[in-house]
PDB file of N, CA and C in Angstrom:
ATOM      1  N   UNK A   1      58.317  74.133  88.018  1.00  0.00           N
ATOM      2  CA  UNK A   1      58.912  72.836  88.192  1.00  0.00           C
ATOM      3  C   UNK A   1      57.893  71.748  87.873  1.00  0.00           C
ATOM      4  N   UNK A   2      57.891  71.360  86.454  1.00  0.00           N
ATOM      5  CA  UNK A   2      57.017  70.333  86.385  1.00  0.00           C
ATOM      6  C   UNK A   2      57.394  69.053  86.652  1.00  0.00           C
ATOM      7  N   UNK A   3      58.613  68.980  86.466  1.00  0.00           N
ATOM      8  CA  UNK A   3      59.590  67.218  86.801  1.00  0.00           C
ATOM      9  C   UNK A   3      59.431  67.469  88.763  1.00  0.00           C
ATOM     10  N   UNK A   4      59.506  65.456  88.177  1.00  0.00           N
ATOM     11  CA  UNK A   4      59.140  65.243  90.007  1.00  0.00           C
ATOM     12  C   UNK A   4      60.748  65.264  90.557  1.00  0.00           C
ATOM     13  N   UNK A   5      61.416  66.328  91.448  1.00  0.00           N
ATOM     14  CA  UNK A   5      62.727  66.516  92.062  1.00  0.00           C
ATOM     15  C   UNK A   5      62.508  65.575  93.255  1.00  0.00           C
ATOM     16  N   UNK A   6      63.573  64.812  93.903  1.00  0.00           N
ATOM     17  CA  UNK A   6      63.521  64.340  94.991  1.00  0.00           C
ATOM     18  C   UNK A   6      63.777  65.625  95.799  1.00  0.00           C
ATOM     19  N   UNK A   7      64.081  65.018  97.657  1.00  0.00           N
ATOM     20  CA  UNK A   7      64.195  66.213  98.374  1.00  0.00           C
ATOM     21  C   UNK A   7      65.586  66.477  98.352  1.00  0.00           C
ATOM     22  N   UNK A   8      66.197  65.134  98.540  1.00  0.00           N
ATOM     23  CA  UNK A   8      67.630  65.808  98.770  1.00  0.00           C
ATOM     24  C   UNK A   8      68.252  66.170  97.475  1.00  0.00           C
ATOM     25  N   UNK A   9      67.545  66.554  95.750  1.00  0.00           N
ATOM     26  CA  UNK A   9      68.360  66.753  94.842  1.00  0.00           C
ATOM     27  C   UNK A   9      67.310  68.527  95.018  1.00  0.00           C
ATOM     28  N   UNK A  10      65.898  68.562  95.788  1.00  0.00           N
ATOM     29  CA  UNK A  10      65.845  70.077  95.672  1.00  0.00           C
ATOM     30  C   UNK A  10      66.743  70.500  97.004  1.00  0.00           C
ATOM     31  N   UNK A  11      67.220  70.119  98.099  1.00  0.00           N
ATOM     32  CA  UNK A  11      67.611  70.800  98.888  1.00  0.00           C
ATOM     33  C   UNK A  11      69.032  71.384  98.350  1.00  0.00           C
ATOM     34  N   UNK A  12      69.533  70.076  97.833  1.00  0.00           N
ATOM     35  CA  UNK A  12      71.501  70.388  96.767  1.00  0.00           C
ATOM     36  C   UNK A  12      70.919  71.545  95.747  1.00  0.00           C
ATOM     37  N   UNK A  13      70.472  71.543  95.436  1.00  0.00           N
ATOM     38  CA  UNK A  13      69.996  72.761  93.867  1.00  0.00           C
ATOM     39  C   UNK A  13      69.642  74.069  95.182  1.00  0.00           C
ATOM     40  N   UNK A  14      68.635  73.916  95.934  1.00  0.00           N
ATOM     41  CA  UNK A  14      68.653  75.536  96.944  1.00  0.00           C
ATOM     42  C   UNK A  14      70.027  75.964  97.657  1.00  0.00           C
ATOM     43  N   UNK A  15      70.646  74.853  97.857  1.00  0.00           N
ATOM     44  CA  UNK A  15      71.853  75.407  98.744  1.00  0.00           C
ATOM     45  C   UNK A  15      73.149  75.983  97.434  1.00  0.00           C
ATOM     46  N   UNK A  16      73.161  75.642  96.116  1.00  0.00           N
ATOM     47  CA  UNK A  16      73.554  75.899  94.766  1.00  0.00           C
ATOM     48  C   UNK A  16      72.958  77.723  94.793  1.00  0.00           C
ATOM     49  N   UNK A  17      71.930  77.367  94.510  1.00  0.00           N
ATOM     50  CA  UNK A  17      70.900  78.910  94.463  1.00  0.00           C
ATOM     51  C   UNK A  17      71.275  80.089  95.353  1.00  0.00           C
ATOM     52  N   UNK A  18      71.543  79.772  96.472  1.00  0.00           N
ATOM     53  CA  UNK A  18      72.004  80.204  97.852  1.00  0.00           C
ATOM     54  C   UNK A  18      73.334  81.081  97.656  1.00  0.00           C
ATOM     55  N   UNK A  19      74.395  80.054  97.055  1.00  0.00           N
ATOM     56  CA  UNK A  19      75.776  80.256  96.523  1.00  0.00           C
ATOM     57  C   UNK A  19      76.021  81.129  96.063  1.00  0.00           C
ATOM     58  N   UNK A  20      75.298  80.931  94.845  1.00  0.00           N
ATOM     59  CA  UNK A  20      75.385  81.928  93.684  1.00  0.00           C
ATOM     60  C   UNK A  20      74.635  83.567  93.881  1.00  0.00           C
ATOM     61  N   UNK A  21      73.647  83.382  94.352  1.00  0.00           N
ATOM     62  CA  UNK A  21      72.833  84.719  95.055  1.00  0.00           C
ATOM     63  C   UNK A  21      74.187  85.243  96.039  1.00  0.00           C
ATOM     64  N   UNK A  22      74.475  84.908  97.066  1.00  0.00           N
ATOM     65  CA  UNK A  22      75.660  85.207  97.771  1.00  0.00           C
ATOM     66  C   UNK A  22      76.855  86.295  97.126  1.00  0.00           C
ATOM     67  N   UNK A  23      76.988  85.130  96.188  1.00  0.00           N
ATOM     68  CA  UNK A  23      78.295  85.541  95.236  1.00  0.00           C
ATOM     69  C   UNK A  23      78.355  86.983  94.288  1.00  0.00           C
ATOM     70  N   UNK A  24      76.876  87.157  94.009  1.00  0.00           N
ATOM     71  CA  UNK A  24      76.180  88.963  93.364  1.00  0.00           C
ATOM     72  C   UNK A  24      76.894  88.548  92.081  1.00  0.00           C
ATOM     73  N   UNK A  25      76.444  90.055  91.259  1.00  0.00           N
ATOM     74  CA  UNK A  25      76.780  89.617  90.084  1.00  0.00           C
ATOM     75  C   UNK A  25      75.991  89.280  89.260  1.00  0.00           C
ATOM     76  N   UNK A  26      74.592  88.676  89.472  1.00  0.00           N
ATOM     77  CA  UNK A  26      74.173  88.228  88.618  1.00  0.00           C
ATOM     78  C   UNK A  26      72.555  89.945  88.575  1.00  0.00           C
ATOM     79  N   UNK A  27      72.208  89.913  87.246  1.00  0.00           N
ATOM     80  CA  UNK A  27      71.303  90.435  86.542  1.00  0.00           C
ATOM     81  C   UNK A  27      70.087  90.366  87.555  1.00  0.00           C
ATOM     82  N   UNK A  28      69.310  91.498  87.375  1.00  0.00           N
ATOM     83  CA  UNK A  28      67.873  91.761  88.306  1.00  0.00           C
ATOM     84  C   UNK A  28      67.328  90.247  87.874  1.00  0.00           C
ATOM     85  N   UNK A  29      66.925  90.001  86.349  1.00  0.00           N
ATOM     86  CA  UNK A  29      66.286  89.231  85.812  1.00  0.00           C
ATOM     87  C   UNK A  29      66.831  87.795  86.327  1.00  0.00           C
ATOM     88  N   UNK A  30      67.927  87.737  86.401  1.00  0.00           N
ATOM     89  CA  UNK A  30      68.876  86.258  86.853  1.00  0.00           C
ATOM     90  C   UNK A  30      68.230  86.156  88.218  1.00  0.00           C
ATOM     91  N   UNK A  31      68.555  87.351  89.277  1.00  0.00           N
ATOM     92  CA  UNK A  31      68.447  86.645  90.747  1.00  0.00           C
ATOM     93  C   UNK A  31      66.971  86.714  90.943  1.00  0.00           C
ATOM     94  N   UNK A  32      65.631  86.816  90.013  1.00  0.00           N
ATOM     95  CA  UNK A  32      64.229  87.095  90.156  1.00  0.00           C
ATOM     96  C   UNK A  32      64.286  85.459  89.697  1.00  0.00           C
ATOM     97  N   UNK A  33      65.118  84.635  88.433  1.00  0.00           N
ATOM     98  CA  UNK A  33      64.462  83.757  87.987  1.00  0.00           C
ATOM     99  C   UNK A  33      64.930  82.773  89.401  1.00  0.00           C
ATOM    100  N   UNK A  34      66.007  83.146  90.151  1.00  0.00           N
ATOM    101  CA  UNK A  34      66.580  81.851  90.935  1.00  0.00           C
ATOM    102  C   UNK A  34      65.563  82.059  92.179  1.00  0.00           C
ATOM    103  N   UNK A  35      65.523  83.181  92.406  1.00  0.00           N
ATOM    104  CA  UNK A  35      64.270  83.198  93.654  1.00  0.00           C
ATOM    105  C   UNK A  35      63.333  82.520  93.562  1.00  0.00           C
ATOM    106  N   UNK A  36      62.613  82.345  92.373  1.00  0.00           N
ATOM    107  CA  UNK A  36      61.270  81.640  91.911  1.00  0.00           C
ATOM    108  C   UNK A  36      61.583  80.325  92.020  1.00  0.00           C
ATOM    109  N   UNK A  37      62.537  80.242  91.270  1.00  0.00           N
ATOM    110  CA  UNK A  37      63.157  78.641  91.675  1.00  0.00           C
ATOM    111  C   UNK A  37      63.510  78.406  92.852  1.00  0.00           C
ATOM    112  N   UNK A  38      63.936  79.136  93.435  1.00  0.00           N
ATOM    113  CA  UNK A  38      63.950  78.426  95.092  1.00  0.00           C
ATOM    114  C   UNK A  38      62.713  78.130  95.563  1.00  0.00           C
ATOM    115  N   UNK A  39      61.829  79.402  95.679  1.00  0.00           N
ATOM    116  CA  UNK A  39      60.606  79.085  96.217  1.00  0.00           C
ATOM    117  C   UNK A  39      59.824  78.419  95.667  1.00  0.00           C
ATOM    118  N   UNK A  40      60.039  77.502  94.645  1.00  0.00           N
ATOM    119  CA  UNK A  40      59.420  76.225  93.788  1.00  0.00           C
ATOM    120  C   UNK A  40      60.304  75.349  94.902  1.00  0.00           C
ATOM    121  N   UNK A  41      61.116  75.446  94.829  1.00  0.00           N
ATOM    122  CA  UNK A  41      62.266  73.827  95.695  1.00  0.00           C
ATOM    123  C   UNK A  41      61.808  73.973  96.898  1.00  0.00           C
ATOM    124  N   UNK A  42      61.709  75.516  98.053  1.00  0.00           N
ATOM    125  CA  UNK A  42      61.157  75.126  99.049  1.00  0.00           C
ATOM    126  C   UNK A  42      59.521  74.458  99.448  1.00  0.00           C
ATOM    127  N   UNK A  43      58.584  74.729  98.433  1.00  0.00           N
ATOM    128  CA  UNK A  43      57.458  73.838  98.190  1.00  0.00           C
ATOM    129  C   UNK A  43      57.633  72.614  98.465  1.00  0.00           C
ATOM    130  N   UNK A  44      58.478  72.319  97.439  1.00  0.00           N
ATOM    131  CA  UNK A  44      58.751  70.727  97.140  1.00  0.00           C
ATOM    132  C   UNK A  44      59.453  70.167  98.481  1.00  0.00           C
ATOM    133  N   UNK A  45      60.407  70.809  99.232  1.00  0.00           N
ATOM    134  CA  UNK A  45      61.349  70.575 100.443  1.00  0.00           C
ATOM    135  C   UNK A  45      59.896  70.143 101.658  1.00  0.00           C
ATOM    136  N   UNK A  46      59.108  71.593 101.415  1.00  0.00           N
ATOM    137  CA  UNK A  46      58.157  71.538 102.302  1.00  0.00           C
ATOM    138  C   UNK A  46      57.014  70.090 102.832  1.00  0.00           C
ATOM    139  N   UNK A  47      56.711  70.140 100.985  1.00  0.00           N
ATOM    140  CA  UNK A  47      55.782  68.867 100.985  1.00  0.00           C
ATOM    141  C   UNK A  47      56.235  67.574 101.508  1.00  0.00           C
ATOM    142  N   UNK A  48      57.192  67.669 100.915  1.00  0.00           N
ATOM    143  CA  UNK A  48      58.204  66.065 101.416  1.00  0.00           C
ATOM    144  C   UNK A  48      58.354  65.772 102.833  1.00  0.00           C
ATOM    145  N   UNK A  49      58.753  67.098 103.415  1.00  0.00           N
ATOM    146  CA  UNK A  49      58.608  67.012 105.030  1.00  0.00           C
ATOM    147  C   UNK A  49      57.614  66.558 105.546  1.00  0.00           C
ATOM    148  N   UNK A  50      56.061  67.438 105.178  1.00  0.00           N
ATOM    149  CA  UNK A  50      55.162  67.300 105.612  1.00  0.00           C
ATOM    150  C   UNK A  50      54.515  65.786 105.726  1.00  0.00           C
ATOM    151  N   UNK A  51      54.951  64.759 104.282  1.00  0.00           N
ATOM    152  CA  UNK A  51      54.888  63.670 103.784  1.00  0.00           C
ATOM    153  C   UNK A  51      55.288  63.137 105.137  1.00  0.00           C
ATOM    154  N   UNK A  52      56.464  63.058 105.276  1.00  0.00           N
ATOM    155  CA  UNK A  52      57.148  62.139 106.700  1.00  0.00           C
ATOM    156  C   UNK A  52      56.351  62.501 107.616  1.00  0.00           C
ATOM    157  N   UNK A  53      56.735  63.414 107.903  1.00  0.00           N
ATOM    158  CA  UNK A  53      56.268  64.108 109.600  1.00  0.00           C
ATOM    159  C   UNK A  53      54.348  62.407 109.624  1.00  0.00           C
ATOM    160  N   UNK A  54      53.935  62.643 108.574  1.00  0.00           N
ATOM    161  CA  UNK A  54      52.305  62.296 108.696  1.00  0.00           C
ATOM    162  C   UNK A  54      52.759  60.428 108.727  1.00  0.00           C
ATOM    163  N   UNK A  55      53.922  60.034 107.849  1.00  0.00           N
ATOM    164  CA  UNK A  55      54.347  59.133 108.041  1.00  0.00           C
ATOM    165  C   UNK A  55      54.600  58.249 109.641  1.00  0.00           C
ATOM    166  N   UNK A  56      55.594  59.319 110.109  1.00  0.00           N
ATOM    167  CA  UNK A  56      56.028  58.930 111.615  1.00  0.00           C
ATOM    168  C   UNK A  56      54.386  59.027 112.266  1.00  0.00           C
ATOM    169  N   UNK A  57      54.172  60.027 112.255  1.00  0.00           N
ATOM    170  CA  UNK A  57      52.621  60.130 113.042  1.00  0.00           C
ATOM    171  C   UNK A  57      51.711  58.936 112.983  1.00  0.00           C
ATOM    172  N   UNK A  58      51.959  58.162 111.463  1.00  0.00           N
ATOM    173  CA  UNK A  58      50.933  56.942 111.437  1.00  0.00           C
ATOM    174  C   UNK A  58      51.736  55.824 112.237  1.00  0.00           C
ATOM    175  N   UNK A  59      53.209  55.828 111.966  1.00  0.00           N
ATOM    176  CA  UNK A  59      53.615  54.609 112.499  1.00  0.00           C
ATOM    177  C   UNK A  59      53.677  54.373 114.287  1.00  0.00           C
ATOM    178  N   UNK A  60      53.871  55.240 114.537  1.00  0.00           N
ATOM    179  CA  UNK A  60      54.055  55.801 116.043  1.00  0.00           C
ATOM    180  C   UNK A  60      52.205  55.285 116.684  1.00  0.00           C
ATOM    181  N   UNK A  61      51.408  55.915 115.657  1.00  0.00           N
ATOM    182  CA  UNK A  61      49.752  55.124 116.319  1.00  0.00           C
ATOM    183  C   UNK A  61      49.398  54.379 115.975  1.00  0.00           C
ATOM    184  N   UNK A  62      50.661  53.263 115.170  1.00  0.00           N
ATOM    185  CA  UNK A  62      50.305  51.798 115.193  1.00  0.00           C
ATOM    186  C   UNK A  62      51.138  51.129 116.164  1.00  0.00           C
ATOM    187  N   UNK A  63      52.224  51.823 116.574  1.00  0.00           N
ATOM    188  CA  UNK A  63      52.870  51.117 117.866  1.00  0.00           C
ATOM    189  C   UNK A  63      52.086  51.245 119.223  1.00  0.00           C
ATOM    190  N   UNK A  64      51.611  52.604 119.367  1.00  0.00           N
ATOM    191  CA  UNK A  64      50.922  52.316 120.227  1.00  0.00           C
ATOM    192  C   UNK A  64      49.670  51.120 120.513  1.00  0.00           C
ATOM    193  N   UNK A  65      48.811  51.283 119.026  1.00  0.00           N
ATOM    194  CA  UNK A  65      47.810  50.394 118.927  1.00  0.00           C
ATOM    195  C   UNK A  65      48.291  49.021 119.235  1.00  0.00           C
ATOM    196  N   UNK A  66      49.133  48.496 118.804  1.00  0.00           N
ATOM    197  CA  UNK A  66      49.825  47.053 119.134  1.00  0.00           C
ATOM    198  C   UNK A  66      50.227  46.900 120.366  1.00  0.00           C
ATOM    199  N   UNK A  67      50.518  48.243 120.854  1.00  0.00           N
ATOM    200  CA  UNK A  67      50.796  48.016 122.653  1.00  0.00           C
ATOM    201  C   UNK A  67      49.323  47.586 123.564  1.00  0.00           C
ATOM    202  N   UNK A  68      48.562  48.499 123.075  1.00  0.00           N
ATOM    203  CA  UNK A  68      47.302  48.295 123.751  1.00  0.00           C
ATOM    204  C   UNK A  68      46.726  46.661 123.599  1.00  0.00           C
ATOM    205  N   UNK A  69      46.774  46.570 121.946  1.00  0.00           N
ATOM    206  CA  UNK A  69      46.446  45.558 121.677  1.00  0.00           C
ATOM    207  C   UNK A  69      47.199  44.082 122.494  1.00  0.00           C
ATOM    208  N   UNK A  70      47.943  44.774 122.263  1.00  0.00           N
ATOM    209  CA  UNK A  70      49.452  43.126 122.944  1.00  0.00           C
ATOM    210  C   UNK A  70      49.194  43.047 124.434  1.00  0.00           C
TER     211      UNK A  70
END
């Protein structure tokens, strides 16, 4: 995955991936390439999370700081 995916267009494409794996049918080679691709989207799902989570964490110890401060 070299293009930058947002989260909620990799989470719609894994829950797609999901579907279709479900559904069988598809070739050793088919459900090896969608696996890879998932576990490329859950990376990307991952990072993005991780992104926020550090987000809230900063904003949350600037509210506090302004409490102390105030």
């Amino acid at each position: 995955m070299s293009e930058k995916i947002s989260y909620n267009e990799a989470v719609s494409r894994l829950e797609t991936i999901v579907s279709e794996l479900e559904k069988g049918g598809k070739s050793l080679d088919e459900t090896l390439a969608m696996f890879e691709e998932g576990a490329a989207l859950l990376k990307v799902c991952q990072h993005e999370l991780d992104a926020a989570e550090g987000r809230l964490a900063e904003l949350s110890l600037e509210e506090i700081n302004s409490k102390i401060k105030g």
